[in-house]
C-alpha atoms as a PDB file:
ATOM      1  CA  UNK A   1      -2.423 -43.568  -0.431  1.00  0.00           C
ATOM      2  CA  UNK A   2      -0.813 -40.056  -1.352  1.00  0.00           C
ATOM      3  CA  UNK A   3      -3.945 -38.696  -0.860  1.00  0.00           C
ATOM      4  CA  UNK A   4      -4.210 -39.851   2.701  1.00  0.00           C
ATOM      5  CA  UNK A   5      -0.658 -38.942   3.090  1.00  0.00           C
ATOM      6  CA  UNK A   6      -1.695 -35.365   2.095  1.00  0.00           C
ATOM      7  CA  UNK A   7      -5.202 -34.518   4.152  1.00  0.00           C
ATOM      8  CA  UNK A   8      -2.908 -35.933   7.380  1.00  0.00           C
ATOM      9  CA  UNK A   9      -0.111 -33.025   6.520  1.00  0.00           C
ATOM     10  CA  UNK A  10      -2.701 -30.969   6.051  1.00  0.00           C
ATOM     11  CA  UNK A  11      -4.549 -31.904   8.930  1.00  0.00           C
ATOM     12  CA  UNK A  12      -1.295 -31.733  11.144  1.00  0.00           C
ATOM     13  CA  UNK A  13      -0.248 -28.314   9.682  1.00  0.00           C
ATOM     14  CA  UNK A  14      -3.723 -26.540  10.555  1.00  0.00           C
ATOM     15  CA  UNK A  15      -3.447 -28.182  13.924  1.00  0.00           C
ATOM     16  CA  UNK A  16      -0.509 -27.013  14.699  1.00  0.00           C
ATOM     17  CA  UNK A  17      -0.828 -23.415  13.851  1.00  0.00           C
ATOM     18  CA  UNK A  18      -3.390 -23.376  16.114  1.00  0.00           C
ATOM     19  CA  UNK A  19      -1.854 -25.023  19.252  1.00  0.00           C
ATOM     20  CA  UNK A  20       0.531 -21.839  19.254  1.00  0.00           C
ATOM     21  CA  UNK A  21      -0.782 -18.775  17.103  1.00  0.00           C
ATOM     22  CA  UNK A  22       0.609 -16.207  19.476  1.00  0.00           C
ATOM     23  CA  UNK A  23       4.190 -17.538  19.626  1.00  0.00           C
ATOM     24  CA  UNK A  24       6.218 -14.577  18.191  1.00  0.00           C
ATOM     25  CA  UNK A  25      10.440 -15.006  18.364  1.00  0.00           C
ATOM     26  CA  UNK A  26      11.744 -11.631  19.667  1.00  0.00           C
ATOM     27  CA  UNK A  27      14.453 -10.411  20.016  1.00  0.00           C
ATOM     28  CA  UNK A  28      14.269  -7.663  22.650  1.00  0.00           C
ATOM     29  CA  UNK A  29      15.781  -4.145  22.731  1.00  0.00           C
ATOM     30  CA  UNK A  30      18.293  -3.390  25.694  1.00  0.00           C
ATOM     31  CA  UNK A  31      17.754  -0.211  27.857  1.00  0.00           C
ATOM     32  CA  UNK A  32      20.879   1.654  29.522  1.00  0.00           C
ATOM     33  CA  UNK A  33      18.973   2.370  32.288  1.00  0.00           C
ATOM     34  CA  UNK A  34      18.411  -0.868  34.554  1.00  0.00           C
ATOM     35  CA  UNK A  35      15.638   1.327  36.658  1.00  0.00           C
ATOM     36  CA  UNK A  36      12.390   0.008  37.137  1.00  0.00           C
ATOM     37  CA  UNK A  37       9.198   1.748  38.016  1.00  0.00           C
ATOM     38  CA  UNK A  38       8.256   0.195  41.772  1.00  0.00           C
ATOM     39  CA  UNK A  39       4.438   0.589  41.973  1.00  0.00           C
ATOM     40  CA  UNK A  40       3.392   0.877  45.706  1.00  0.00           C
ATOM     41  CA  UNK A  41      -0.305  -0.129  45.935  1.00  0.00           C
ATOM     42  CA  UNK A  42      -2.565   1.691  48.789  1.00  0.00           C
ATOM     43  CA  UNK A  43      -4.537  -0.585  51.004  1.00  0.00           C
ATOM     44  CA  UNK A  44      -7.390   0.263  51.896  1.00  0.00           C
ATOM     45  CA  UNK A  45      -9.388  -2.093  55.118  1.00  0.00           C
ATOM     46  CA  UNK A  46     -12.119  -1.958  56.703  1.00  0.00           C
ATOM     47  CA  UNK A  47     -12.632  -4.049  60.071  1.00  0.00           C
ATOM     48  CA  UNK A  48     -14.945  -6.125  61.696  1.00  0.00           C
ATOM     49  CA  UNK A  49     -15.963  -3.183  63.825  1.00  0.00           C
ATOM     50  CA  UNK A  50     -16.597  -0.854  60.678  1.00  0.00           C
ATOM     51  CA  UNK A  51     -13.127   1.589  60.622  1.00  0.00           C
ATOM     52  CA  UNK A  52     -11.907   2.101  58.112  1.00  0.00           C
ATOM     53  CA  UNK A  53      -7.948   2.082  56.784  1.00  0.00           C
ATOM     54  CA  UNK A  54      -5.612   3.745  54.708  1.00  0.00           C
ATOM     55  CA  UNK A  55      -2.524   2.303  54.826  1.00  0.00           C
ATOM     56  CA  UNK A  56      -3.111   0.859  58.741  1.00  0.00           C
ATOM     57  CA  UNK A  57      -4.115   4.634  59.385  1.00  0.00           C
ATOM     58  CA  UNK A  58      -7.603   5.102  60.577  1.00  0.00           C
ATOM     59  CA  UNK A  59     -10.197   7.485  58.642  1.00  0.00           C
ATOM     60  CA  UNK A  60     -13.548   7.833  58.911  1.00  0.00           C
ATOM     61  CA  UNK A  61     -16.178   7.567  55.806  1.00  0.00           C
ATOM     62  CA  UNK A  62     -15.649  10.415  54.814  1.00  0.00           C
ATOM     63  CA  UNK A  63     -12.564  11.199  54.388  1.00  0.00           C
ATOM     64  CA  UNK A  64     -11.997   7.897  52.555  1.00  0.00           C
ATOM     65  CA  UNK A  65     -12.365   9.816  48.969  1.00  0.00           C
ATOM     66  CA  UNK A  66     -10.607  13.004  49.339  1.00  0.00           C
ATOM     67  CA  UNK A  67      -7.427  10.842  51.470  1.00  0.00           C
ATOM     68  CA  UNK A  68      -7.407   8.433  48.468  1.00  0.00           C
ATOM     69  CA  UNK A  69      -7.865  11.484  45.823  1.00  0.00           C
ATOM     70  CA  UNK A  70      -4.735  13.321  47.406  1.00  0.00           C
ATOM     71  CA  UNK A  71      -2.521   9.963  47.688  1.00  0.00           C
ATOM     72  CA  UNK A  72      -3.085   9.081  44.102  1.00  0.00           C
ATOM     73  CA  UNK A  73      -2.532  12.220  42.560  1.00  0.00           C
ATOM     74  CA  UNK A  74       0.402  12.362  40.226  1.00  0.00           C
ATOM     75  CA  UNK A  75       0.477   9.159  39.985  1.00  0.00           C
ATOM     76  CA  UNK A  76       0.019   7.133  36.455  1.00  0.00           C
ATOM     77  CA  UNK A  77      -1.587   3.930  37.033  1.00  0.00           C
ATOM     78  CA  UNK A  78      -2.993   4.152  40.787  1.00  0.00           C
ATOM     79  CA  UNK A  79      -3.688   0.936  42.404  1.00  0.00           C
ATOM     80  CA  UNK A  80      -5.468   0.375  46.001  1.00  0.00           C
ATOM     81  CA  UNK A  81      -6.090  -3.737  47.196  1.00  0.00           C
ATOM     82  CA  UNK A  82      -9.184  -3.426  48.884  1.00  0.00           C
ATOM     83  CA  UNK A  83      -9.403  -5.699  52.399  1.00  0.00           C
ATOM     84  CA  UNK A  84     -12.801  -5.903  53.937  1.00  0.00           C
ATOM     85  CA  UNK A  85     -13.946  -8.011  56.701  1.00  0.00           C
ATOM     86  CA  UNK A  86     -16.177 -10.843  55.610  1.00  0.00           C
ATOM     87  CA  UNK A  87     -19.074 -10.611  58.242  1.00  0.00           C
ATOM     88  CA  UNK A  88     -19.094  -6.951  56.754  1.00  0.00           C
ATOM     89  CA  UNK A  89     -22.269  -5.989  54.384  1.00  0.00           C
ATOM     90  CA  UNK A  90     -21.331  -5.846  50.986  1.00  0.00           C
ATOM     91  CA  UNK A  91     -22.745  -2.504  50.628  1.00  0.00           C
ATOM     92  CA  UNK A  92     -19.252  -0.843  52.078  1.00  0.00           C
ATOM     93  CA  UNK A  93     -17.482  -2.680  49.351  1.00  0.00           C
ATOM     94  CA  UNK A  94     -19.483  -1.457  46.730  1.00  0.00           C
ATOM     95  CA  UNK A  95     -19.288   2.259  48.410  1.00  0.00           C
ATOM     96  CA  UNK A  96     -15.298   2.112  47.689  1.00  0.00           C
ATOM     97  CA  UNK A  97     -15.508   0.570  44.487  1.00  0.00           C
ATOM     98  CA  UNK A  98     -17.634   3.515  43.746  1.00  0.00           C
ATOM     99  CA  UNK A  99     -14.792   6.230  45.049  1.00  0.00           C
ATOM    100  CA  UNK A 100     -12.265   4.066  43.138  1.00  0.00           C
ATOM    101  CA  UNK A 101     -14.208   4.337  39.896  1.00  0.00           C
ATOM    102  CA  UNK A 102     -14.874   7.852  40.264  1.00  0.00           C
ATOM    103  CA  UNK A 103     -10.810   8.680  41.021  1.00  0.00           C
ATOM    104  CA  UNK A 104     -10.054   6.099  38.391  1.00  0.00           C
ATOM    105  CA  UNK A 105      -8.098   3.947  40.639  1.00  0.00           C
ATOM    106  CA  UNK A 106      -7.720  -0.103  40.038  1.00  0.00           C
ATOM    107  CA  UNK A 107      -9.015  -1.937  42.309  1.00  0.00           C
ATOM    108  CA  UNK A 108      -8.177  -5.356  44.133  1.00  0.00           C
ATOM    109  CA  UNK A 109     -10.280  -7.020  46.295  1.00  0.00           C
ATOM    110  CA  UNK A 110      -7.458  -9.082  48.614  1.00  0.00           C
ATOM    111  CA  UNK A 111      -9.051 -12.407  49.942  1.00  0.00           C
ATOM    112  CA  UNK A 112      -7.633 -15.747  51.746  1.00  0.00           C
ATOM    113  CA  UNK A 113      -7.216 -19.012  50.369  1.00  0.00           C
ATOM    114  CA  UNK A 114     -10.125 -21.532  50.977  1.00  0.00           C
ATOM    115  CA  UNK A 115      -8.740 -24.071  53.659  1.00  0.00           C
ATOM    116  CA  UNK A 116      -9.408 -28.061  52.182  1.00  0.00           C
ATOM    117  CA  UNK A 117     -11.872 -29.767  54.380  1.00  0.00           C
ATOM    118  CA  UNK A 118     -10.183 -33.032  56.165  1.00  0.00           C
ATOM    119  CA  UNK A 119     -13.387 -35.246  54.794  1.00  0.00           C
END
């Protein structure tokens, strides 16, 4: 019986680390200064009709790069949510993924929630 006793601690202990291994009790340092970094994302859209948006101002094609280069410059982390039509190609999509990769911004592609069918 004490063996059985002992492979169910045992059992029960493994177990349990495992449920939480990356629980960690900190204790967190305080800061005097209660500022905090606001990170303004750029959107960038394209419409339906093909124009495309910075920031609800219209660009062409071209000067989607060098507008998003100058915007994001001096900035740490840039970040752009991307909002393109869906009856658009997926080829302009992958064209400003492209420019984001190249000016090393993050990208996120913004899209709607599904609507549940009434079936």
């Amino acid at each position: 019986m004490n063996d059985i006793m002992f492979f169910l601690m045992l059992f029960f202990l493994i177990v349990s680390t495992m449920v939480n291994p990356n629980v960690i009790k900190l204790m967190l340092p305080n800061a005097r200064s209660g500022k905090q970094a606001m990170k303004q994302p750029i959107t960038v859209s394209v419409d339906a009709a093909g124009t495309y948006f910075i920031d609800r101002q219209p660009i062409t094609p071209d000067q989607l790069e060098p507008e998003l280069q100058r915007r994001v410059q001096g900035l740490e982390s840039p970040t752009a949510v991307l909002r393109v039509d869906a009856s658009l190609n997926v080829q302009k999509l992958v064209d400003i993924l492209e420019i984001g990769n190249r000016l090393k911004i993050k990208m996120v592609m913004a899209t709607q929630a599904q609507q549940a069918s009434g079936k």
